[in-house]
C-alpha atoms as a PDB file:
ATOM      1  CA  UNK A   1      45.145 -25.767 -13.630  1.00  0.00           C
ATOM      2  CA  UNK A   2      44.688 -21.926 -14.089  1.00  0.00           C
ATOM      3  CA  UNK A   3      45.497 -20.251 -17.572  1.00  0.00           C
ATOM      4  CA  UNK A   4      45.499 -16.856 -18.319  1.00  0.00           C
ATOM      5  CA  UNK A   5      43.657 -15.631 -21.744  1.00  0.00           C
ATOM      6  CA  UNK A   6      45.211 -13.133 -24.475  1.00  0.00           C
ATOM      7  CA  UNK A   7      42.598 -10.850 -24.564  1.00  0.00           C
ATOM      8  CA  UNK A   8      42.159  -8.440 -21.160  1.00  0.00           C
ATOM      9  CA  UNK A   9      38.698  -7.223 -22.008  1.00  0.00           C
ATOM     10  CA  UNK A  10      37.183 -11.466 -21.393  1.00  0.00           C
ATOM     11  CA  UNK A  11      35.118 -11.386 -18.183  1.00  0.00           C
ATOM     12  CA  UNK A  12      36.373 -13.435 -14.752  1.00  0.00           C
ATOM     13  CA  UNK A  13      34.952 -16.717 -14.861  1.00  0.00           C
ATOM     14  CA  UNK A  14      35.149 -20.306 -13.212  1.00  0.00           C
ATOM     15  CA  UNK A  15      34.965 -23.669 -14.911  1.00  0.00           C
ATOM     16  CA  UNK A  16      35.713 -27.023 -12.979  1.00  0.00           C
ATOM     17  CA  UNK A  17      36.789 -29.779 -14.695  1.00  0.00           C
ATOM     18  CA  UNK A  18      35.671 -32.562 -12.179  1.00  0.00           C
ATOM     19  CA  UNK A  19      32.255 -33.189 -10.303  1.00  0.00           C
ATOM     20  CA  UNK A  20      33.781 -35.727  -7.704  1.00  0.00           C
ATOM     21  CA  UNK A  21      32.595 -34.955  -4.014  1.00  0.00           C
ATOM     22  CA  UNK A  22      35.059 -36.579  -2.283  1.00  0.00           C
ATOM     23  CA  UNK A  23      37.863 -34.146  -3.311  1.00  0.00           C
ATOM     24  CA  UNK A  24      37.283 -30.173  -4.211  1.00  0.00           C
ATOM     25  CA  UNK A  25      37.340 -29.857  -7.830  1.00  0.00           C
ATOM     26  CA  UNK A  26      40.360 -27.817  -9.763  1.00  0.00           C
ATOM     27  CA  UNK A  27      39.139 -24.341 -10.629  1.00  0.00           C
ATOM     28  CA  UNK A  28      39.677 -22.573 -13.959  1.00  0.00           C
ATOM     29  CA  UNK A  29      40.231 -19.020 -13.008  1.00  0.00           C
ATOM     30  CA  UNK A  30      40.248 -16.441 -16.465  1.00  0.00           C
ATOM     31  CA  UNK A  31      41.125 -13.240 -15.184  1.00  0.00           C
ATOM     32  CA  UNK A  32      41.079  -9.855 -17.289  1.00  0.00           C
ATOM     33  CA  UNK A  33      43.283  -7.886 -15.235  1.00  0.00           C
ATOM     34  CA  UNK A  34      47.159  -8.240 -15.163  1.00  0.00           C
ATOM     35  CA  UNK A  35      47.591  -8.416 -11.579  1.00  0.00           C
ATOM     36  CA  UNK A  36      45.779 -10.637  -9.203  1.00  0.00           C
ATOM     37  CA  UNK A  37      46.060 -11.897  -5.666  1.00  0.00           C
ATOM     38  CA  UNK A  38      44.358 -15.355  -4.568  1.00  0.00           C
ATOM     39  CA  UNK A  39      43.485 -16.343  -1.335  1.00  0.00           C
ATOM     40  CA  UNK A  40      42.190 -19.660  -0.736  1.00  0.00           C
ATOM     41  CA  UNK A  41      40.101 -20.563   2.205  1.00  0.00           C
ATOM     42  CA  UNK A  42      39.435 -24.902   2.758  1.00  0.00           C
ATOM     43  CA  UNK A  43      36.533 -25.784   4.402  1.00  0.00           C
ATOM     44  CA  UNK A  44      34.565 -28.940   4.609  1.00  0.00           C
ATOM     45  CA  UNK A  45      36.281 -30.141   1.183  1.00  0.00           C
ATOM     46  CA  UNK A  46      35.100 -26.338  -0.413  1.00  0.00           C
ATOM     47  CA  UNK A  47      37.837 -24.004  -2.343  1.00  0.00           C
ATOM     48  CA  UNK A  48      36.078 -20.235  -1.631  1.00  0.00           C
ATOM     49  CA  UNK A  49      38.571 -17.425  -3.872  1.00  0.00           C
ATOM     50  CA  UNK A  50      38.990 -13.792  -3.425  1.00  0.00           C
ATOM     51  CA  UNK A  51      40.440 -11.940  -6.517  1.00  0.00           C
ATOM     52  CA  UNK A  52      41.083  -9.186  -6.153  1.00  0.00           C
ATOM     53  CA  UNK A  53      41.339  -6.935  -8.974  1.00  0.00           C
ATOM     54  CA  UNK A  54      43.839  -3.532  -8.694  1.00  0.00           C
ATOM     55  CA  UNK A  55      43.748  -1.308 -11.492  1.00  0.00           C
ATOM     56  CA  UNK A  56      45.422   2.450 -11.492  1.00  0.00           C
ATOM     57  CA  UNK A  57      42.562   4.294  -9.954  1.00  0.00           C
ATOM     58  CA  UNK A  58      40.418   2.065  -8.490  1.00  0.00           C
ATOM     59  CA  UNK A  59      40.611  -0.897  -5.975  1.00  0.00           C
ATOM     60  CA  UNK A  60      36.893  -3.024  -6.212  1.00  0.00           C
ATOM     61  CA  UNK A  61      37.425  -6.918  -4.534  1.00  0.00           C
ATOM     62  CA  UNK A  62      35.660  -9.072  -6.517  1.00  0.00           C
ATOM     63  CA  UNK A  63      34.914 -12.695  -4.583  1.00  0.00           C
ATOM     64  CA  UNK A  64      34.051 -16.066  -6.301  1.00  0.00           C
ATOM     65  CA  UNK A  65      30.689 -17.367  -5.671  1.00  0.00           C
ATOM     66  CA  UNK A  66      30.769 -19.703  -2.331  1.00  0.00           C
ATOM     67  CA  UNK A  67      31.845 -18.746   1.273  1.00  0.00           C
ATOM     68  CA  UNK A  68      34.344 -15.889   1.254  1.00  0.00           C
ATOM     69  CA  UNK A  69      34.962 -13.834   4.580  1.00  0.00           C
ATOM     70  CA  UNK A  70      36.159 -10.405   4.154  1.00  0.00           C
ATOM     71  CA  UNK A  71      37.522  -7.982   6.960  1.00  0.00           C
ATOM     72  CA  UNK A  72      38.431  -4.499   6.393  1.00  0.00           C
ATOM     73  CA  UNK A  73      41.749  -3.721   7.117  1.00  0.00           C
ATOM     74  CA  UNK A  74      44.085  -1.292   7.413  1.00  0.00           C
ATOM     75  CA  UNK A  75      45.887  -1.282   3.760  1.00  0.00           C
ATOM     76  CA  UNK A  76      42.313  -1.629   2.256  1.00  0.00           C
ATOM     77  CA  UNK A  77      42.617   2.277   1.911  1.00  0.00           C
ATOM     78  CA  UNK A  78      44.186   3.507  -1.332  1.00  0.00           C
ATOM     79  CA  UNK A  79      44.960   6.851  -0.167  1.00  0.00           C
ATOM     80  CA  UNK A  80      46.352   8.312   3.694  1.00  0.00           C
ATOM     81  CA  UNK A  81      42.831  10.016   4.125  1.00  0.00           C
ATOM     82  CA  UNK A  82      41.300   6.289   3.579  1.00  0.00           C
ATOM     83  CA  UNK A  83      44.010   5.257   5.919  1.00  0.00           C
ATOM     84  CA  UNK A  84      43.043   7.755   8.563  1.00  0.00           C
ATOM     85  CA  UNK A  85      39.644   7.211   8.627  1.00  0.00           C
ATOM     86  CA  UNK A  86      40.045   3.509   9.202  1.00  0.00           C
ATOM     87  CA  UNK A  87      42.276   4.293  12.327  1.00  0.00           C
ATOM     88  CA  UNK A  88      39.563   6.623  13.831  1.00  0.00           C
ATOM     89  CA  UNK A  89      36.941   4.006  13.285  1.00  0.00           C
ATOM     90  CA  UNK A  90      39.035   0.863  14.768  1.00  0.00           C
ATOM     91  CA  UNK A  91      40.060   3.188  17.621  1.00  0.00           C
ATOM     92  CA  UNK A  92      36.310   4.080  17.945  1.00  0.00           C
ATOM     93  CA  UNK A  93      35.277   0.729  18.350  1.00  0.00           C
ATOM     94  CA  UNK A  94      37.993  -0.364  20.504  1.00  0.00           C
ATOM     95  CA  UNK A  95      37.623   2.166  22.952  1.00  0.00           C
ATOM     96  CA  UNK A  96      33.449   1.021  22.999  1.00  0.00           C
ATOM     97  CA  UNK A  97      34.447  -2.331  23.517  1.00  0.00           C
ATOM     98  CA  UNK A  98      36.734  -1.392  26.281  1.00  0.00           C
ATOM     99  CA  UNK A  99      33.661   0.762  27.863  1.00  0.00           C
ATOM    100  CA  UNK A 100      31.055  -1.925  27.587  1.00  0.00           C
ATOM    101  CA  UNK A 101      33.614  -5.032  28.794  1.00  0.00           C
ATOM    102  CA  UNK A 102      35.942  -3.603  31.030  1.00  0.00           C
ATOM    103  CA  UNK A 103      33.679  -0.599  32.941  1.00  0.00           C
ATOM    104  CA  UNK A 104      34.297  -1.268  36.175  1.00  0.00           C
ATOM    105  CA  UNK A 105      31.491  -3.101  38.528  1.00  0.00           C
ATOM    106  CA  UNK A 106      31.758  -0.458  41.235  1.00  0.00           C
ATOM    107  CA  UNK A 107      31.187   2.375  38.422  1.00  0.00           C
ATOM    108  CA  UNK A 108      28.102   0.732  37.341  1.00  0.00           C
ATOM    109  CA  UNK A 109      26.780   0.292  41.235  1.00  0.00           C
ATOM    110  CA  UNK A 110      27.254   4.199  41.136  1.00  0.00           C
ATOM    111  CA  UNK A 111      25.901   4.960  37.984  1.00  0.00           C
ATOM    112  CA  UNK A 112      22.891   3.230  39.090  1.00  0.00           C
ATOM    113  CA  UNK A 113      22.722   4.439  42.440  1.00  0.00           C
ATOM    114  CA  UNK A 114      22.493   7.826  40.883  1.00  0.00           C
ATOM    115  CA  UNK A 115      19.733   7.962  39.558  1.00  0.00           C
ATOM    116  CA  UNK A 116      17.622   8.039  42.913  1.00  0.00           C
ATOM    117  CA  UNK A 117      20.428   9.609  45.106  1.00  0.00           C
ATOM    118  CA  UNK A 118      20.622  13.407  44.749  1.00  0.00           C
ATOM    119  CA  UNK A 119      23.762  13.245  46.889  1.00  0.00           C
ATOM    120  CA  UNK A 120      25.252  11.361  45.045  1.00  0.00           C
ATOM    121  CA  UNK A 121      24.472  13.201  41.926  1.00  0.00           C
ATOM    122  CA  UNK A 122      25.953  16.278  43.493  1.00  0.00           C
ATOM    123  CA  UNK A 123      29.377  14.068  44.064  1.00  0.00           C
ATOM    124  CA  UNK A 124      30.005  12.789  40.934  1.00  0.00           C
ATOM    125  CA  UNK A 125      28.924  15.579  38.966  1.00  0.00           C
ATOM    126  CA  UNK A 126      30.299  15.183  35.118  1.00  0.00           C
ATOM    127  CA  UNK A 127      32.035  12.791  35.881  1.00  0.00           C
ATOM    128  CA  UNK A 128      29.903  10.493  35.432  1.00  0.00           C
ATOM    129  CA  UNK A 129      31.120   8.139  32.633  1.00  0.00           C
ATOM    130  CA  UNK A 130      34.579   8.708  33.580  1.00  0.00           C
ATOM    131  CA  UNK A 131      35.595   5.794  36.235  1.00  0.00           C
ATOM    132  CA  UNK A 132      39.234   7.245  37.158  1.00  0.00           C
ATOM    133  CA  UNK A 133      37.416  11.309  37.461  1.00  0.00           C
ATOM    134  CA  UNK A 134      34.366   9.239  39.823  1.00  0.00           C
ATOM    135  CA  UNK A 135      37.459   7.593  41.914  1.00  0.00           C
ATOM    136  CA  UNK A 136      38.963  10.889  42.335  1.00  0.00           C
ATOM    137  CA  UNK A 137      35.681  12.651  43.068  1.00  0.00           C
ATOM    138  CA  UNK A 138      34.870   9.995  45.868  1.00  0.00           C
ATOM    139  CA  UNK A 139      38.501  10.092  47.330  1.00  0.00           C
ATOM    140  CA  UNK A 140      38.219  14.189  47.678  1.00  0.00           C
ATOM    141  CA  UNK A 141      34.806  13.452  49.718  1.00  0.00           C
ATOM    142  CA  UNK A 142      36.809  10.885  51.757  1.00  0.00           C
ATOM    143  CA  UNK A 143      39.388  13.662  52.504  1.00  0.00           C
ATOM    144  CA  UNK A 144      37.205  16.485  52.953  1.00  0.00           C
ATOM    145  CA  UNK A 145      35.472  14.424  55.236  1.00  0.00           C
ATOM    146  CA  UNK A 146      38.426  13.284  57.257  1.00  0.00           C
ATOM    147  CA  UNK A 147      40.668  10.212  57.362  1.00  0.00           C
ATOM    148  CA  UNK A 148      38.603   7.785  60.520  1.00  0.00           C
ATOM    149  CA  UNK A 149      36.937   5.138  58.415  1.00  0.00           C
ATOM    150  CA  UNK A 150      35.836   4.065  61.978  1.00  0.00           C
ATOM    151  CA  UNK A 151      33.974   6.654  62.945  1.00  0.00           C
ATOM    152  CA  UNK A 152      30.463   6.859  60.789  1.00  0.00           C
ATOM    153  CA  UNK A 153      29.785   9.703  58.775  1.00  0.00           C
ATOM    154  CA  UNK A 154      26.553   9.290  57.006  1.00  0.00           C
ATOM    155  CA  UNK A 155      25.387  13.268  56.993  1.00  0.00           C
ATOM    156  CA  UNK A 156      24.750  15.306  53.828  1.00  0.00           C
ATOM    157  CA  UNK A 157      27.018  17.157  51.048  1.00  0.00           C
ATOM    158  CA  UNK A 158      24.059  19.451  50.938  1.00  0.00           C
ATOM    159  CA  UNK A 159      23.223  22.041  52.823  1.00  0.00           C
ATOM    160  CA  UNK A 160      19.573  21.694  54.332  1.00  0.00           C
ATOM    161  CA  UNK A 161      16.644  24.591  53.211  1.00  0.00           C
ATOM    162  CA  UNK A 162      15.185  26.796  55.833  1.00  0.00           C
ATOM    163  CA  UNK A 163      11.964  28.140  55.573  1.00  0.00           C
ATOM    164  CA  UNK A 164       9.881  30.122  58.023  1.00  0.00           C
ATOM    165  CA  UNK A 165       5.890  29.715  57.979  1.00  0.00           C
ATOM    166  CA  UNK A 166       3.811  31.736  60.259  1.00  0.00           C
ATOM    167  CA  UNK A 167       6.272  30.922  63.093  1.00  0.00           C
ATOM    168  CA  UNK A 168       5.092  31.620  66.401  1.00  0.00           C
ATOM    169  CA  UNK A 169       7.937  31.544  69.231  1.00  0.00           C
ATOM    170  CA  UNK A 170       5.251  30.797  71.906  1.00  0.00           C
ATOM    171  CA  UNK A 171       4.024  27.898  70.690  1.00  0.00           C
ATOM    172  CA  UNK A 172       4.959  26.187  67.110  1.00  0.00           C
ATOM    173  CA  UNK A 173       6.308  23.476  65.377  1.00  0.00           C
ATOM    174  CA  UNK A 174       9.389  23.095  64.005  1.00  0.00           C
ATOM    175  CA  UNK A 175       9.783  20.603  60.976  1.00  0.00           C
ATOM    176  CA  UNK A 176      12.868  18.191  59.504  1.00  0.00           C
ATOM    177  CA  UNK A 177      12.625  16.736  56.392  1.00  0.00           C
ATOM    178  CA  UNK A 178      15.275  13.770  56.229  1.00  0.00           C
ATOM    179  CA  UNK A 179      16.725  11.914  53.107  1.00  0.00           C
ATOM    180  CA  UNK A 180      14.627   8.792  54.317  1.00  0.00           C
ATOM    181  CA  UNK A 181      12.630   7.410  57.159  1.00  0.00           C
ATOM    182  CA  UNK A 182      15.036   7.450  60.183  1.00  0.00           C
ATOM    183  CA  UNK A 183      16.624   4.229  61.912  1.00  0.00           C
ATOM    184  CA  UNK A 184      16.382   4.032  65.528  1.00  0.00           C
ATOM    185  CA  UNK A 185      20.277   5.350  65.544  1.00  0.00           C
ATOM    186  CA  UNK A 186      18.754   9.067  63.734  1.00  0.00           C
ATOM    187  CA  UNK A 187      15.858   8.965  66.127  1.00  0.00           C
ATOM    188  CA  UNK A 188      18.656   9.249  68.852  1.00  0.00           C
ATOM    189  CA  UNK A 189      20.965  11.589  67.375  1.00  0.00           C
ATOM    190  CA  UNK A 190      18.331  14.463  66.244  1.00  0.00           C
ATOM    191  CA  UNK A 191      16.148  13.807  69.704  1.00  0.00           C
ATOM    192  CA  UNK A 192      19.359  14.224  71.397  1.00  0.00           C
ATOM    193  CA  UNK A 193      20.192  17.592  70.192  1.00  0.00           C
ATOM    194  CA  UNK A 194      17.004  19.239  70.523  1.00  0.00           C
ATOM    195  CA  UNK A 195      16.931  18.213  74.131  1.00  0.00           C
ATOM    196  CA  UNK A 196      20.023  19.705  74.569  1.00  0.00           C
ATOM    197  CA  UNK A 197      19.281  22.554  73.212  1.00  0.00           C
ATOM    198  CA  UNK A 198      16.147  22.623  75.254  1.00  0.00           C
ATOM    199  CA  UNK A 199      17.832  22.152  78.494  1.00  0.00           C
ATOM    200  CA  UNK A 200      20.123  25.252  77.760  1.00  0.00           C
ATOM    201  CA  UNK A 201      17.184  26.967  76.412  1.00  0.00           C
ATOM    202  CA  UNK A 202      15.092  26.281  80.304  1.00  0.00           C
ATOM    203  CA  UNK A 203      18.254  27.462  82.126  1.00  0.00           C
ATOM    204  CA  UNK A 204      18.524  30.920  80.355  1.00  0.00           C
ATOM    205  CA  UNK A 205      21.193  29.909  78.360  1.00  0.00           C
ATOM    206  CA  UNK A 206      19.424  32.242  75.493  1.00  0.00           C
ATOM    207  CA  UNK A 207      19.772  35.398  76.738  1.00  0.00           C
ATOM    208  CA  UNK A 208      21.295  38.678  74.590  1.00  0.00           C
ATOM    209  CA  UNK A 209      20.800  40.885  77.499  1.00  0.00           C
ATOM    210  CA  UNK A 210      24.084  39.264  79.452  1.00  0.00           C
ATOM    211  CA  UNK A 211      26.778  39.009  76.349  1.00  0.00           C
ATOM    212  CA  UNK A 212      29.226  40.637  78.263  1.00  0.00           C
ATOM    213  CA  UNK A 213      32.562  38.731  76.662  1.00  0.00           C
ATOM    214  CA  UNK A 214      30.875  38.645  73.021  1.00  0.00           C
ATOM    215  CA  UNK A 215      33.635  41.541  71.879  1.00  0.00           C
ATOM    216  CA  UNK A 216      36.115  41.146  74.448  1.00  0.00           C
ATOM    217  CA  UNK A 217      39.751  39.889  73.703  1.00  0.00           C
ATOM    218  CA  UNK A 218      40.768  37.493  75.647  1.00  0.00           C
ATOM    219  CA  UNK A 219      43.915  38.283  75.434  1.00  0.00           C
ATOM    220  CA  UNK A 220      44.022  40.969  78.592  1.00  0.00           C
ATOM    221  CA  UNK A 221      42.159  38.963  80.952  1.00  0.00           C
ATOM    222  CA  UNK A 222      38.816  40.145  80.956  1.00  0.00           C
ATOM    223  CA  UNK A 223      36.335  41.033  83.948  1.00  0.00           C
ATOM    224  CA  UNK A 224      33.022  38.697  84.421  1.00  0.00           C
ATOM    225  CA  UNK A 225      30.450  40.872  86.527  1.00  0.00           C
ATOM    226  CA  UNK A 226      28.564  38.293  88.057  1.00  0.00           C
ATOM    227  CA  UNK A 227      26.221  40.549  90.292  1.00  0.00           C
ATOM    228  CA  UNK A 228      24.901  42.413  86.944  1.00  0.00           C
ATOM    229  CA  UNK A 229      24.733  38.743  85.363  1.00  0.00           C
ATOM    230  CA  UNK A 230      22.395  38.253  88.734  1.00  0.00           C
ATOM    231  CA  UNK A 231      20.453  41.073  88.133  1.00  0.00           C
ATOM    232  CA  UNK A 232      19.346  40.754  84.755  1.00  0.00           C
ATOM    233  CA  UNK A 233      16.159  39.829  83.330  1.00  0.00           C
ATOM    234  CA  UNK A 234      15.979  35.812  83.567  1.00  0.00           C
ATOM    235  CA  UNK A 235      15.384  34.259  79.903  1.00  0.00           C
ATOM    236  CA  UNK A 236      14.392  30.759  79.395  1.00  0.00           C
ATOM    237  CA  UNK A 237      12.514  28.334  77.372  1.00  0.00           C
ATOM    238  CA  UNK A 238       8.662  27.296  78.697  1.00  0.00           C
ATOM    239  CA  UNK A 239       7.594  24.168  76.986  1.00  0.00           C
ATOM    240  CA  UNK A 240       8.529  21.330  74.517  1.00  0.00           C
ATOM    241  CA  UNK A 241       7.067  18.324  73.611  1.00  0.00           C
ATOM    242  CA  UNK A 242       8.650  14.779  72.107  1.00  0.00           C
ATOM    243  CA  UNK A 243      10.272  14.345  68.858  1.00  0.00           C
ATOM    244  CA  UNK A 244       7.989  12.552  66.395  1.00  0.00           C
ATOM    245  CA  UNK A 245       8.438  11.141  62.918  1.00  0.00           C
ATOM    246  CA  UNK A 246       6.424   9.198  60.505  1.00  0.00           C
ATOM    247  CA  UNK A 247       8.449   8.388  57.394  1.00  0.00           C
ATOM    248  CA  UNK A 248      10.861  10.746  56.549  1.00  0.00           C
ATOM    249  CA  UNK A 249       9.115  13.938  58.449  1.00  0.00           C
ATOM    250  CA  UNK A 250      10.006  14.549  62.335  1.00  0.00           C
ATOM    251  CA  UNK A 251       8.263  17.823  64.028  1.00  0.00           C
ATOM    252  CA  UNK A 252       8.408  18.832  67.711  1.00  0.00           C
ATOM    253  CA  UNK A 253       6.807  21.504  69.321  1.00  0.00           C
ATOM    254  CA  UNK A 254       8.445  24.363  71.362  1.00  0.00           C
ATOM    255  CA  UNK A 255       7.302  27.262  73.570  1.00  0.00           C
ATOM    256  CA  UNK A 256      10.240  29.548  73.338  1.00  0.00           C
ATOM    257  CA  UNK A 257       9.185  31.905  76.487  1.00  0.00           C
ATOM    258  CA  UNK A 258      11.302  34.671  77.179  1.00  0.00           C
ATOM    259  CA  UNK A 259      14.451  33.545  75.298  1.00  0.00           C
ATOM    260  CA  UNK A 260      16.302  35.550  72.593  1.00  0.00           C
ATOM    261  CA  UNK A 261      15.577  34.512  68.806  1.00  0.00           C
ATOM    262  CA  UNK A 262      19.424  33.804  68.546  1.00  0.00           C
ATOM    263  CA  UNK A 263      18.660  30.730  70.699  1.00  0.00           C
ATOM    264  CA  UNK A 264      17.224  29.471  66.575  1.00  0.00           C
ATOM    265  CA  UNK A 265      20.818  30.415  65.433  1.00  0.00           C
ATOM    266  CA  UNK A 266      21.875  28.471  67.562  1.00  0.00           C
ATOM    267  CA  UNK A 267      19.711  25.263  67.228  1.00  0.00           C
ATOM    268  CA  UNK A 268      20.560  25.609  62.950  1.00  0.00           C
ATOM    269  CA  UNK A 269      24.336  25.562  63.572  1.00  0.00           C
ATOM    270  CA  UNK A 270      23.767  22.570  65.851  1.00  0.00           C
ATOM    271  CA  UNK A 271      21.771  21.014  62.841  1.00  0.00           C
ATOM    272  CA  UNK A 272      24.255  22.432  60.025  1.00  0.00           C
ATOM    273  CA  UNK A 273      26.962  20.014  61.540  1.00  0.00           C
ATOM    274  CA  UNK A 274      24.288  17.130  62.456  1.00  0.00           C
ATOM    275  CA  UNK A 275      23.140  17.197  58.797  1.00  0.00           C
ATOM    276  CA  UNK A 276      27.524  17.379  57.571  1.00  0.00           C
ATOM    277  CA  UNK A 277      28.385  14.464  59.220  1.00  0.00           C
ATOM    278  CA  UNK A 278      26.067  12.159  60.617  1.00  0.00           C
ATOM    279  CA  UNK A 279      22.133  12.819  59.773  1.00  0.00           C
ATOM    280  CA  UNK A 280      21.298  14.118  56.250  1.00  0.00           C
ATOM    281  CA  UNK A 281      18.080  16.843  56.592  1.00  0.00           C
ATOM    282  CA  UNK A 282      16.645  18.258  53.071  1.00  0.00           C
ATOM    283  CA  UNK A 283      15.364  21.148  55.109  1.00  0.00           C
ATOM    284  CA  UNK A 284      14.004  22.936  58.431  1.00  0.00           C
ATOM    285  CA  UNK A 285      10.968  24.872  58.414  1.00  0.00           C
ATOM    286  CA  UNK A 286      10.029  26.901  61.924  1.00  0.00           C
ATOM    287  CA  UNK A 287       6.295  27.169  61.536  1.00  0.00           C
ATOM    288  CA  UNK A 288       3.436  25.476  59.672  1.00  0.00           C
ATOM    289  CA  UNK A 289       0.624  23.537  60.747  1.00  0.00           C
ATOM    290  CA  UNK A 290       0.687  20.023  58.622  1.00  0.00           C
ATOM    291  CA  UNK A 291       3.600  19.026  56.254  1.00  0.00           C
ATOM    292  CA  UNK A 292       4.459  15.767  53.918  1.00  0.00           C
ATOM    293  CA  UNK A 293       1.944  13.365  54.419  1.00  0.00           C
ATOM    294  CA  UNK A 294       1.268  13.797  58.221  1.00  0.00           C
ATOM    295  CA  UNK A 295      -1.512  12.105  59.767  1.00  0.00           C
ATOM    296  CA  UNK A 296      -2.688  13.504  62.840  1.00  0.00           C
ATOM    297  CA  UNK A 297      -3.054  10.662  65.301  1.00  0.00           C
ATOM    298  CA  UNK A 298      -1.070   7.853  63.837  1.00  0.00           C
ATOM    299  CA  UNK A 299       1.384   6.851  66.432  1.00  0.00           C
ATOM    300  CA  UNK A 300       1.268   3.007  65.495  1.00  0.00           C
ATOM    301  CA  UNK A 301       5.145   2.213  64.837  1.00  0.00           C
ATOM    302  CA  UNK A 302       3.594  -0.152  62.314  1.00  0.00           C
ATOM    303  CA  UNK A 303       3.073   2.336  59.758  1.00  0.00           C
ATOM    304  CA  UNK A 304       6.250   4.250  60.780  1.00  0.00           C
ATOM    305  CA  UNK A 305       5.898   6.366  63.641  1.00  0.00           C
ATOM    306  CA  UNK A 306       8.687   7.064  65.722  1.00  0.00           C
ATOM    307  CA  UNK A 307       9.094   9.478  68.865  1.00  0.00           C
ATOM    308  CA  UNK A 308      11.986  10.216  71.253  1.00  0.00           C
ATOM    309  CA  UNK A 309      11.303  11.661  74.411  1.00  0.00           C
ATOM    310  CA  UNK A 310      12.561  14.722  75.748  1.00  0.00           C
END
């Protein structure tokens, strides 16, 4: 039974008029205010009420003592700005929710792969975060990189660092710093190049003296002297040794002899594609007696030594 007292000013107040506990007890509700909405809520033979009191310039809920669930919602607000704000928030959380539950699992294998892959890094950019910008970021290296899924391309986005340290061209190292220690496929591919470009370099390939169709069009059928070819100076590389690495350092020793210095041009646009598409190198240094953690003498393939003979 609920009755409603003359005077407005009485406080809100409950009074039961029946302890049994095998049925909830009738509430008294005495209200103040003249309008009131009542929500009840049964649970495990309890009654819990919301009143909630609106007056002309305020809106305060006031809830019964007991279990009473409240949720904000979007009428809550008394005025549009109230309204707004609630709107931002809910679209605030959703969007979170949607970030933490529905992120994609190959996002979250690249987010985390970040973090140790420079490459990678360099890839994705800003757009890390974004899962549809990271698709389109990896699709553009796809394309740049061409279209044969079959064929392996494994090189670097990067471009690798050269560095020159009291190079000698009669007798010196030369240095490559890889991404990582080398499989016995990268052992292969960078051995094979530098013996090619020593073979060139030991039949004279190397030699500025004999450019004779460097600025000739080809376009009026162009003379080849091959007596003053004959008579010129013979260039050609004297010495080389095998291509060794321990962890993610490989070195090799050459002896240029009488060959040009363009013959290096050469061997670093060799590399420049090597590095693009198959083998990533951080950088090339010509010169330099001891670099990374080189040990002198440790050729045990137990603690990572590698070598490919020329």
């Amino acid at each position: 039974m609920l009755r409603q007292p003359s005077s407005s000013s009485a406080p809100l107040h409950f009074t039961t008029t029946n302890t049994s506990t095998s049925n909830p007890p009738p509430l008294l509700l005495q209200w103040p205010v003249s309008k009131a909405k009542l929500t009840y809520h049964k649970m495990e033979n309890r009654v819990s009420v919301i009143a909630t009191a609106s007056k002309a310039n305020e809106g305060a809920p006031m809830a019964a003592e007991g279990e009473v669930y409240l949720r904000e919602a979007k009428g809550s607000g008394t005025t549009a700005r109230g309204r707004r704000l609630l709107r931002v928030r809910e679209e605030k959380r959703k969007r979170e929710n949607d970030r933490i539950h529905n992120y994609p699992a190959w996002a979250k294998v690249l987010e985390n792969a970040c973090k140790d892959d420079e490459e990678l890094r360099a890839v994705l950019g800003d757009s890390i975060g974004n899962p549809e910008l990271m698709r389109k970021r990896v699709e553009e290296r796809v394309r740049r990189k061409g279209r044969d899924f079959r064929k392996s391309k494994s090189g670097s986005v990067l471009a690798f660092k050269v560095s020159f340290r009291d190079f000698n061209p009669m007798g010196s190292y030369i240095w490559f710093e890889l991404y990582g220690a080398p499989t016995d496929r990268d052992v292969d591919l960078l051995g094979s190049v530098i013996q090619a470009w020593y073979v060139m370099g030991r039949l004279g390939a190397f030699n500025s003296t004999n450019l004779q169709l460097e600025n000739v069009s080809m376009d009026y059928n162009p003379l080849y002297d091959s007596e003053k070819a004959a008579k010129m100076m013979p260039s050609s590389f004297h010495d080389i040794t095998d291509v060794e690495f321990q962890d993610n350092w490989g070195r090799v020793w050459v002896d240029l002899g009488t060959s040009d210095f363009f013959a290096i041009d050469v061997l670093l646009n060799c590399l420049t594609v090597l590095s693009s598409e198959y083998l990533g190198i951080q950088q090339v240094v010509f010169g330099g007696r001891r670099l990374g953690d080189w040990e002198e003498g440790m050729t045990s393939s137990e603690y990572g030594y590698k070598n490919f003979q020329i």
